[in-house]
Protein backbone atom coordinates (compact mmCIF):
# COMPACT_ATOMS: atom_id res chain seq x y z
CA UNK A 1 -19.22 65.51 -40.18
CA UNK A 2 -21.57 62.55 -39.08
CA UNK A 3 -19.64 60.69 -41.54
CA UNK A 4 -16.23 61.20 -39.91
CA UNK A 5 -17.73 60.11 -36.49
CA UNK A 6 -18.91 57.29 -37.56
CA UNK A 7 -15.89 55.79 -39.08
CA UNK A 8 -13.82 56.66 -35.94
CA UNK A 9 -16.39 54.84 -34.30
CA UNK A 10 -15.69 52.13 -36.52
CA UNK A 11 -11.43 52.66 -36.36
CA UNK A 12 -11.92 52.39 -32.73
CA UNK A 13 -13.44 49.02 -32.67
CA UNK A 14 -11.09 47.48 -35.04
CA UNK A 15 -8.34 48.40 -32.51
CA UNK A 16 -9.73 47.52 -29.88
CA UNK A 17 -10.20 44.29 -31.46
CA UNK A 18 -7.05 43.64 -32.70
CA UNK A 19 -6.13 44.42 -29.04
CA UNK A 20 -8.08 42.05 -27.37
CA UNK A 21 -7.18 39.39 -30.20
CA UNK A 22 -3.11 39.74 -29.78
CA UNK A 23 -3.56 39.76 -26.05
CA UNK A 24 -5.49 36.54 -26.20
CA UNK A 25 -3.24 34.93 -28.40
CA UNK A 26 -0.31 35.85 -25.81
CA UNK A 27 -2.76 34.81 -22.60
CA UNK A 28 -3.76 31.68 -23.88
CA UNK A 29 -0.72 29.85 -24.72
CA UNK A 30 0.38 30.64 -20.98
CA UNK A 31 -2.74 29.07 -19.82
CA UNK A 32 -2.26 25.99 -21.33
CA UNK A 33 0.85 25.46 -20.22
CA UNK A 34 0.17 26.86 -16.90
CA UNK A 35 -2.84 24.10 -17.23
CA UNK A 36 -0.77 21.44 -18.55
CA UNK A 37 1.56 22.14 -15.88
CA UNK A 38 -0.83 21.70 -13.06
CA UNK A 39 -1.66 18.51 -13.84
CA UNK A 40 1.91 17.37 -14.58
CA UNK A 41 2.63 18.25 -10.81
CA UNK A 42 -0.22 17.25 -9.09
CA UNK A 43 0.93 14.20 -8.14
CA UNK A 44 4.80 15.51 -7.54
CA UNK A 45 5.22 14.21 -3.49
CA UNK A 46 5.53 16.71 -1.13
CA UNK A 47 9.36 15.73 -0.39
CA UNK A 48 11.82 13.31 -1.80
CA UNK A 49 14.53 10.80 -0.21
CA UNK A 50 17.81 11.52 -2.60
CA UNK A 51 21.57 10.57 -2.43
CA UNK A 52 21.66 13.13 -5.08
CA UNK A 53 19.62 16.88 -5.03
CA UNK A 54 20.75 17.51 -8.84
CA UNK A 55 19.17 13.93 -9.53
CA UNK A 56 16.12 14.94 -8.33
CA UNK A 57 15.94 18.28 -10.14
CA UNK A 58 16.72 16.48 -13.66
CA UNK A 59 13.99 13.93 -12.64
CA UNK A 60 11.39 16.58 -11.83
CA UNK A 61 12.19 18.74 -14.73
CA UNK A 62 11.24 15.58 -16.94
CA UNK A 63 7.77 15.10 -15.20
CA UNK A 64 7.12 19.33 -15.44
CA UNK A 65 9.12 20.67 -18.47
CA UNK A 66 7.65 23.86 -18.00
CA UNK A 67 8.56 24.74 -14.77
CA UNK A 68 11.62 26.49 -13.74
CA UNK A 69 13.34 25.13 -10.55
CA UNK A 70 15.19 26.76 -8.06
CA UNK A 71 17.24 25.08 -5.21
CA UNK A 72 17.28 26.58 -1.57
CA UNK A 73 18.02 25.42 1.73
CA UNK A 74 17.29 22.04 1.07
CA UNK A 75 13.64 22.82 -0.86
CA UNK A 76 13.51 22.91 -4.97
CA UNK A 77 10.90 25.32 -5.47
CA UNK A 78 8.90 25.21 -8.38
CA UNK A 79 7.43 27.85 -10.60
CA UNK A 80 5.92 28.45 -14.39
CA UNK A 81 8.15 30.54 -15.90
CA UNK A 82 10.19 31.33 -12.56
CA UNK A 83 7.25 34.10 -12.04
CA UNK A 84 4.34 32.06 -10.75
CA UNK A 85 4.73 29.63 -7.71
CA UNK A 86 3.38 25.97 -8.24
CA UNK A 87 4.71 23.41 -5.83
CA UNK A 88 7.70 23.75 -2.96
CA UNK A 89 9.38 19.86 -2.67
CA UNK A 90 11.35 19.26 0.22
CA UNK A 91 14.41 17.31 -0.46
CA UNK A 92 15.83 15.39 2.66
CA UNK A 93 19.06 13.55 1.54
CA UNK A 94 19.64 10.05 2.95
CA UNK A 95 23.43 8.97 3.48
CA UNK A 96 23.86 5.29 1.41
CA UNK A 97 21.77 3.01 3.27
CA UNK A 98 22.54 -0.62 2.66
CA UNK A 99 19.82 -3.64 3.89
CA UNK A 100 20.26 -7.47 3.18
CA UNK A 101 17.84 -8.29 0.56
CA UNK A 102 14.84 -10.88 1.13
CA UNK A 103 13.46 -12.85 -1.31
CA UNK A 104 12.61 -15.73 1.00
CA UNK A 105 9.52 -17.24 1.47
CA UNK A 106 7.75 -16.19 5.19
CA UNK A 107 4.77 -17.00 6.98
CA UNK A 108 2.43 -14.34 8.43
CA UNK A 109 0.65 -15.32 11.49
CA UNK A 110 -1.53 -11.90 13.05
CA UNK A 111 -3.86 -11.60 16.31
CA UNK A 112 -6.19 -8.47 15.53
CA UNK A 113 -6.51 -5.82 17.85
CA UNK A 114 -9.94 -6.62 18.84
CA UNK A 115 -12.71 -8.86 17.04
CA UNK A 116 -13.17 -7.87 13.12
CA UNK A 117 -17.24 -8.33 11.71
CA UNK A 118 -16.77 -10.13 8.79
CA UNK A 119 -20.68 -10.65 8.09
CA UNK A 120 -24.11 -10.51 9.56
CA UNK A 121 -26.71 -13.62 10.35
CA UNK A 122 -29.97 -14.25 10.82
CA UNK A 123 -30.93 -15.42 13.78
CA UNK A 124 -33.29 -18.70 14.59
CA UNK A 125 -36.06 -17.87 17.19
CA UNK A 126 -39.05 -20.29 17.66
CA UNK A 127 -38.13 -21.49 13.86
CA UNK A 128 -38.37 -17.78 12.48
CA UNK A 129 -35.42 -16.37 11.05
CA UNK A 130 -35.15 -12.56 12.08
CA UNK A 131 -32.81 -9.94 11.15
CA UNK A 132 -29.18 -9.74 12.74
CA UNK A 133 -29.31 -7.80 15.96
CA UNK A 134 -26.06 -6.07 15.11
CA UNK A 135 -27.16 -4.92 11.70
CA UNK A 136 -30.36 -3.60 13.14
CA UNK A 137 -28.21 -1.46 15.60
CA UNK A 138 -26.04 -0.40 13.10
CA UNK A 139 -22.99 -2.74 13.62
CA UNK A 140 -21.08 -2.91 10.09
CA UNK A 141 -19.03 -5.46 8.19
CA UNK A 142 -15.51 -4.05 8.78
CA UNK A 143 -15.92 -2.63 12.39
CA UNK A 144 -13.57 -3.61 15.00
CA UNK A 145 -14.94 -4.52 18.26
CA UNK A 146 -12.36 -3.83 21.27
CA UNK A 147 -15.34 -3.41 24.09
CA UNK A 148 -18.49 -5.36 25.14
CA UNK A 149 -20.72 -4.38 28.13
CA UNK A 150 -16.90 -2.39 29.49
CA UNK A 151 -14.63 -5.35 28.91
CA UNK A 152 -12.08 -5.70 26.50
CA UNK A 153 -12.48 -8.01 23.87
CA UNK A 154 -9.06 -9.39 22.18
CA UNK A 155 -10.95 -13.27 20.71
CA UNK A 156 -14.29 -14.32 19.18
CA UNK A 157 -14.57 -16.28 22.27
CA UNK A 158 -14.54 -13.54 24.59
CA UNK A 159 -17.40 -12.18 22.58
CA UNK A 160 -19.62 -15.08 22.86
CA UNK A 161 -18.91 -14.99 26.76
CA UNK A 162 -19.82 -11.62 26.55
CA UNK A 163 -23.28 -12.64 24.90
CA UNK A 164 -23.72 -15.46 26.58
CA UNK A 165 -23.55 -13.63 30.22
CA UNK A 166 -25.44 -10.00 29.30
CA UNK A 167 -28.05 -10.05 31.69
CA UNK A 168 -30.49 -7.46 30.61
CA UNK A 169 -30.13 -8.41 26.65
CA UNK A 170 -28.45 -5.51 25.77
CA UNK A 171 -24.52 -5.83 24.84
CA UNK A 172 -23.37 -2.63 24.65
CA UNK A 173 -20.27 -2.32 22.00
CA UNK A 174 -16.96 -0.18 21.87
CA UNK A 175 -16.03 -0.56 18.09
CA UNK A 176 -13.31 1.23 15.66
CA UNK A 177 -14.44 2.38 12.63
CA UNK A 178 -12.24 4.54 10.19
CA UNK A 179 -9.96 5.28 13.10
CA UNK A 180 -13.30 6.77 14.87
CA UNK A 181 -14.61 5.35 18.09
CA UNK A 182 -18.01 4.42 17.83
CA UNK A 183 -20.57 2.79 20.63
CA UNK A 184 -23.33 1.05 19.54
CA UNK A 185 -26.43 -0.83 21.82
CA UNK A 186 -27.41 -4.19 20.24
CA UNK A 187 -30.72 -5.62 21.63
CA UNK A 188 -30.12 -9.23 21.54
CA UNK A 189 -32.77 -11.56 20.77
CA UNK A 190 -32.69 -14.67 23.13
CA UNK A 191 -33.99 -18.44 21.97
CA UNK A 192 -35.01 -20.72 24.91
CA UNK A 193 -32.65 -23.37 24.40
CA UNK A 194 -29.02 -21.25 22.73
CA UNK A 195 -29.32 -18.18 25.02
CA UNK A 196 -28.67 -14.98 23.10
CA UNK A 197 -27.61 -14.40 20.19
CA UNK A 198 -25.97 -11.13 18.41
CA UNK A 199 -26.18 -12.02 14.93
CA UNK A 200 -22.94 -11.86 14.28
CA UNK A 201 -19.51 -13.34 11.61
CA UNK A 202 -16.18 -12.48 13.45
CA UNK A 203 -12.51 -12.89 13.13
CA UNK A 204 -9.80 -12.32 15.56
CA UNK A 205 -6.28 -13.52 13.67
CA UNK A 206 -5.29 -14.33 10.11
CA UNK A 207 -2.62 -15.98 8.41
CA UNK A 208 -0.28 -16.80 5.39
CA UNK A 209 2.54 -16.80 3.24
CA UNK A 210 4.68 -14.00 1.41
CA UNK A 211 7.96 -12.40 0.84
CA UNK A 212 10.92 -10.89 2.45
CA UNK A 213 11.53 -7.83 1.08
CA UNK A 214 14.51 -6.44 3.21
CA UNK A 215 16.78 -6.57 6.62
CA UNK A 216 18.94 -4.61 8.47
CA UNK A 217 21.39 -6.01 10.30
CA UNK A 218 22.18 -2.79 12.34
CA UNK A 219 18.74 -2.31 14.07
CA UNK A 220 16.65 -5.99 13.40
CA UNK A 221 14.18 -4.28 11.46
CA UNK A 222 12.74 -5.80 8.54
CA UNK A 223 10.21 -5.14 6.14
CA UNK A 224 7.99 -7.23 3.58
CA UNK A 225 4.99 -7.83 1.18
CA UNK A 226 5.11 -4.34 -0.08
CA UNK A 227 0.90 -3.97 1.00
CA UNK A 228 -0.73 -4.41 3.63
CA UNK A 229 -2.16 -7.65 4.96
CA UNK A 230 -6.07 -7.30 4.28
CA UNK A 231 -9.35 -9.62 5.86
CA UNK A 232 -10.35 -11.75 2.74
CA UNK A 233 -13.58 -10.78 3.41
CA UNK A 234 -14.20 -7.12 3.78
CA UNK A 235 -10.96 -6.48 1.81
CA UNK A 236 -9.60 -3.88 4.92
CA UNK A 237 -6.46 -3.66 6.14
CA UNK A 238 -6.14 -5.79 9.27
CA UNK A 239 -5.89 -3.94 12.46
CA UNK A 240 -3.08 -6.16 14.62
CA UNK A 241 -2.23 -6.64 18.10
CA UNK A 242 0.58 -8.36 17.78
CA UNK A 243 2.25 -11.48 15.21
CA UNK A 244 4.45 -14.08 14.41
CA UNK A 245 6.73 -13.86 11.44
CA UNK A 246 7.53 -17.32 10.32
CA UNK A 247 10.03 -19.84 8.59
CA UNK A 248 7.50 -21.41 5.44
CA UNK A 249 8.39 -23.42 3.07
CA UNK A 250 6.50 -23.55 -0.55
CA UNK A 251 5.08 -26.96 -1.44
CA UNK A 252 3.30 -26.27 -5.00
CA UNK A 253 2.30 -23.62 -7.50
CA UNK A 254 -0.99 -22.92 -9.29
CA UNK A 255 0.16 -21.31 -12.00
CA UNK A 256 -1.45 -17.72 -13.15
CA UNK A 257 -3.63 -17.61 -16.10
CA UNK A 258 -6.06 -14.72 -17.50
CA UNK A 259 -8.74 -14.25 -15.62
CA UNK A 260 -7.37 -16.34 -12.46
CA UNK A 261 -4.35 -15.48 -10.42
CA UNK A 262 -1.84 -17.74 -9.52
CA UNK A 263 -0.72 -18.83 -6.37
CA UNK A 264 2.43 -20.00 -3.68
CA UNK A 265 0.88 -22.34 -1.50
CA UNK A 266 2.81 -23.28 1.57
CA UNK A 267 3.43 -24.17 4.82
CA UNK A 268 4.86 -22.85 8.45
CA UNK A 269 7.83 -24.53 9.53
CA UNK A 270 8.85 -24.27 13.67
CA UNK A 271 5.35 -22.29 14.53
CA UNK A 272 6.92 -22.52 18.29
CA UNK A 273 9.93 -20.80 17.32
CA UNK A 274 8.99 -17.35 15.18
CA UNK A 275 11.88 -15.65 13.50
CA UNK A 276 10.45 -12.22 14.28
CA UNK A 277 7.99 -10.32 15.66
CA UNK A 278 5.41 -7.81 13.27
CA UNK A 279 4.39 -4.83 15.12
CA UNK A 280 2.93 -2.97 11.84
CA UNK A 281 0.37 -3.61 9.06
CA UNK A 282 0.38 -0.37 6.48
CA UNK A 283 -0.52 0.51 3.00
CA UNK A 284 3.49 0.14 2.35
CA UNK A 285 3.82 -3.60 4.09
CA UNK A 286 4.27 -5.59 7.24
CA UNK A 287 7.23 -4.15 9.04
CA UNK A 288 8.79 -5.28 12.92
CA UNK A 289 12.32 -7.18 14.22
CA UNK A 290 13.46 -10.48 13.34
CA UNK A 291 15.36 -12.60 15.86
CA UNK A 292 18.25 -14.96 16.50
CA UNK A 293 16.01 -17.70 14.78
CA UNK A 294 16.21 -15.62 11.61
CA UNK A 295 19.91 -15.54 11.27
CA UNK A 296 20.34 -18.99 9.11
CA UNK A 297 17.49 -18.15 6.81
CA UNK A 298 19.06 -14.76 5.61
CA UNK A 299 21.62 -13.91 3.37
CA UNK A 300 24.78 -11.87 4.67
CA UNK A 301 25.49 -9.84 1.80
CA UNK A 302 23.84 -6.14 2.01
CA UNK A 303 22.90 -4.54 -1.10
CA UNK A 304 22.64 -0.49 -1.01
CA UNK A 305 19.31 0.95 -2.18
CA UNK A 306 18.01 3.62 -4.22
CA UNK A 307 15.50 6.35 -4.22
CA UNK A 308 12.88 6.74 -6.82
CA UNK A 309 15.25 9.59 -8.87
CA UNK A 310 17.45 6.74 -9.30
CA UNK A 311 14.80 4.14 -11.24
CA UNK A 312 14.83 3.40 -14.59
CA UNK A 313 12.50 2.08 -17.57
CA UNK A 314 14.20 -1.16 -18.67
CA UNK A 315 15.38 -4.15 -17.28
CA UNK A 316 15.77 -4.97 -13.84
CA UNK A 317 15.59 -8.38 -11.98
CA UNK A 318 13.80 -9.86 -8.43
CA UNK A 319 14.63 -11.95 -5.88
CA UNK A 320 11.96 -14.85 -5.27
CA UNK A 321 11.43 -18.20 -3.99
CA UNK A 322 8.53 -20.48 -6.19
CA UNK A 323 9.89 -23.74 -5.26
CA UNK A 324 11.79 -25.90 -2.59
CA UNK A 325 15.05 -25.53 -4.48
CA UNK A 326 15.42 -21.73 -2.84
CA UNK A 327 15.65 -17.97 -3.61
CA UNK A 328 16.47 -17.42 -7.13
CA UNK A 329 17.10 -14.24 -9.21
CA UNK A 330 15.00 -13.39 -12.57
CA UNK A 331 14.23 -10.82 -15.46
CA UNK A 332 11.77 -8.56 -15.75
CA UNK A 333 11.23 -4.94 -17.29
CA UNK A 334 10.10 -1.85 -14.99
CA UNK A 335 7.56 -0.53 -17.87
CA UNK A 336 6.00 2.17 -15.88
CA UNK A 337 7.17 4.83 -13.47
CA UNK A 338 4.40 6.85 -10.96
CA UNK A 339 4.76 9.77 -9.42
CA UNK A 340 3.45 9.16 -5.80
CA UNK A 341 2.27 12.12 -3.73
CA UNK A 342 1.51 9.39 -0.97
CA UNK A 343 2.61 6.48 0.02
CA UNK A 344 1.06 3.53 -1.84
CA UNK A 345 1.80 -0.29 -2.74
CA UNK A 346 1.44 0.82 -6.86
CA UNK A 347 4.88 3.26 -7.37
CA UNK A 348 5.37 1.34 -10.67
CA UNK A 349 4.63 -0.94 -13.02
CA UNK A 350 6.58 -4.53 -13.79
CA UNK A 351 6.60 -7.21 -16.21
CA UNK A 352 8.11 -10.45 -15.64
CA UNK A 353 10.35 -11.12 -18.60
CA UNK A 354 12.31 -14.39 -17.56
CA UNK A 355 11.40 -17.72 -19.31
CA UNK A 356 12.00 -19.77 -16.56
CA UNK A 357 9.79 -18.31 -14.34
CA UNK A 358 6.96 -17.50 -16.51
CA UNK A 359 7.04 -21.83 -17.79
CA UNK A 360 6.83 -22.02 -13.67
CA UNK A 361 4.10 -19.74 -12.38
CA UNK A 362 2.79 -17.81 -15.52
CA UNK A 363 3.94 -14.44 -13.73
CA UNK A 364 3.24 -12.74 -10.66
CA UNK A 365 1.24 -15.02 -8.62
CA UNK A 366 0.06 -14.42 -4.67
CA UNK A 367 3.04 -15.20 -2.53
CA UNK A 368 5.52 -13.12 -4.38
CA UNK A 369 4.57 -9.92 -2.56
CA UNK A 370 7.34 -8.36 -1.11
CA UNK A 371 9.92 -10.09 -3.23
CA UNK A 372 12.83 -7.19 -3.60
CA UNK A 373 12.72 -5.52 -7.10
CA UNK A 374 17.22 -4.96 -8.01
CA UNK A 375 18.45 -2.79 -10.57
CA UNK A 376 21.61 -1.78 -11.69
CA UNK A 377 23.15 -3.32 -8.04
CA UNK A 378 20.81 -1.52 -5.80
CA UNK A 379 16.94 -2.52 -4.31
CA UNK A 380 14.56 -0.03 -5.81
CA UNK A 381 11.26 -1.46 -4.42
CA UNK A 382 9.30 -5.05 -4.34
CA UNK A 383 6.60 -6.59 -6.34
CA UNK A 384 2.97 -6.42 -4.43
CA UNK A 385 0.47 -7.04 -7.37
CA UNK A 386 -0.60 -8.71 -10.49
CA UNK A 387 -2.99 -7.96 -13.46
CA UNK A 388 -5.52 -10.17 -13.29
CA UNK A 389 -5.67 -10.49 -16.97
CA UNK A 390 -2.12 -10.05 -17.41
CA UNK A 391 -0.20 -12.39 -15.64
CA UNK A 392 3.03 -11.29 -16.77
CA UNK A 393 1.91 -7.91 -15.12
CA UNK A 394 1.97 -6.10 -11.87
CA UNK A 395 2.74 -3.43 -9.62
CA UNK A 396 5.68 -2.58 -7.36
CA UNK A 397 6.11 0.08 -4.61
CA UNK A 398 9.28 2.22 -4.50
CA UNK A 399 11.55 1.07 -1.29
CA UNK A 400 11.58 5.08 -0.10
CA UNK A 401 7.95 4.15 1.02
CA UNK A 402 8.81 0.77 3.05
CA UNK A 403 12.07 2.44 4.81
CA UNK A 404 10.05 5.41 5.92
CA UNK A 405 7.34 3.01 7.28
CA UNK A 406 9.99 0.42 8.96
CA UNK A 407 11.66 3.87 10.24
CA UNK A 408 15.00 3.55 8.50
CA UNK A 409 14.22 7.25 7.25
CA UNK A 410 12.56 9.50 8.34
């Protein structure tokens, strides 16, 4: 009798094993692909530009092959196995929009919306070097300064005035940091014969040369470089009042090499008479209207664009201007596609496949940014970076990001 137990004891636990083993071997393959799917979609943008919603679909069914998709009332919504919900995309179609295509060279010319630190001193009393003022009070290399002591500050030289006339020693500043207001009290420190002094490296404007990327003839707008303008020396995105888009011609090339970029190096043609006005500086480019001054320069012929579901691997070709001779047209290869779930100057990667221009600049060199990125008819994006040791190498953002930005979609 104690025998019998015993081995249904024992019956019991091998089924309860084999149980748990088949039910693991069914779990577990859904895991991993409900795993594998997670991270396929991750980066899948909330919602998509499209001409076409069964583009999109096919598209997004080759980034998450395990998903089933269902379309409804303008959002694909995505699940694993059509029983568990993953991701809802919102598709917002686009009628054929058609923008001149840039490629020629521009100068940049920005006033900064406020002062921009762009180091700390030391400061000279009685032949002692002390410890910048600002630093000590907790000013930092990147902060925009709009205020001192109440009143605005738009130049470096209103902030030496500022300095110059505080008559307690105190300069009390109104700065920006990561879209935060911030005040902070600097305690100047004062030498007999220079007055006070803050302690301080500033900038108020910048300036330089890139590419068209687009225009539209309908509203003015225009859009180019791809990125966004950054200070050379905190590497942040400058914060602008207001700026000059310019005529430039390019004089010479330094050609790219491992290790050391290339570069356009030019010069502003007609500084009194800008051919637009920039009014934005984003991740996605430098965006505003272009005026009557701008009409010679451009070419009249649109070209229609297309949306990221419309990109391929394989060849394509860009618009750019390296030399006085003018905008000229040449191979490359779109190698890499990303799936952006923000918007971003790196949507894809390029490599510059024409002869001609590699013998000429070695690649992508600084200057090119913005220069419109055309396959099969249509502009898909523009150029915005190169490998540093791949010249031949870069990144390009998808248009979708630069029309939302210059508010051609919305």
């Amino acid at each position: 009798m104690g025998n019998l137990k015993i081995e249904a004891k024992e019956e019991e636990k091998k089924m309860k094993k084999n149980i748990l083993k088949k039910t693991s071997m069914l779990i577990a393959p859904i895991l991993i692909l409900s795993i594998i799917t997670c991270f396929s979609i991750k980066n899948i943008p909330k919602y998509v530009y499209t001409n076409n919603e069964l583009q999109v679909m096919t598209s997004l069914k080759a980034v998450a092959p395990f998903t089933k998709m269902k379309y409804e009332d303008s959002v694909i919504k995505m699940s694993i196995f059509g029983v568990i919900p993953v991701k809802s995309v919102l598709v917002k179609k686009v009628d054929n929009i058609e923008v001149i295509p840039g490629g020629n060279s521009i100068g940049v010319r920005l006033s900064s919306n406020g002062v921009l630190v762009v180091g700390h001193s030391e400061v000279v009393v009685n032949n002692e070097k002390i410890e910048s003022p600002a630093k000590d009070a907790g000013v930092e290399i990147g902060d925009l300064i709009t205020k001192a002591n109440g009143k605005k500050i738009e130049t470096s030289v209103q902030l030496i005035e500022s300095v110059k006339k505080s008559n307690t020693g105190i300069l009390k500043l109104e700065i920006t940091r990561n879209n935060e207001n911030i005040l902070k009290e600097v305690k100047l420190l004062e030498e007999e014969e220079d007055g006070y002094k803050v302690g301080l490296w500033v900038r108020d404007s910048t300036a330089g040369v890139g590419t068209m990327t687009f225009y539209d003839s309908k509203s003015g707008k225009f859009g180019a470089l791809g990125h966004p303008v950054t200070d050379g020396d905190t590497n942040e995105p400058f914060s602008i009042k207001e700026g000059d888009l310019l005529n430039s011609s390019i004089i010479s090339v330094r050609k790219g090499e491992k290790g050391l970029p290339g570069e356009l190096k030019g010069i502003f043609q007609d500084e009194s008479f800008p051919i637009g006005k920039i009014n934005k500086n984003t991740q996605c480019g430098i965006f505003g209207e272009v005026n009557k001054n701008a009409d010679k320069l451009i070419t009249p012929t649109p070209l229609p664009v297309a949306f990221r579901d419309e990109i391929e691997l394989g060849k394509a070709t860009i618009l750019t201007t390296v030399d006085e001779s003018g905008t000229k047209e040449y191979e490359i290869e779109i190698i890499k596609l990303f799936e952006q779930s923000e918007p971003g100057p790196k949507s894809m990667i390029i490599k510059i496949t024409d002869e001609k221009l590699l013998q000429k600049t070695g690649g992508i060199v600084q200057g090119m940014s913005g220069s419109p990125i055309i396959q099969n008819g249509k502009i898909i994006g523009a150029v915005t970076h190169v490998l540093i040791n791949k010249p031949d190498v870069g990144y390009g953002i998808y248009i979708d990001w630069m029309l939302q930005d210059v508010g051609l979609i919305k």
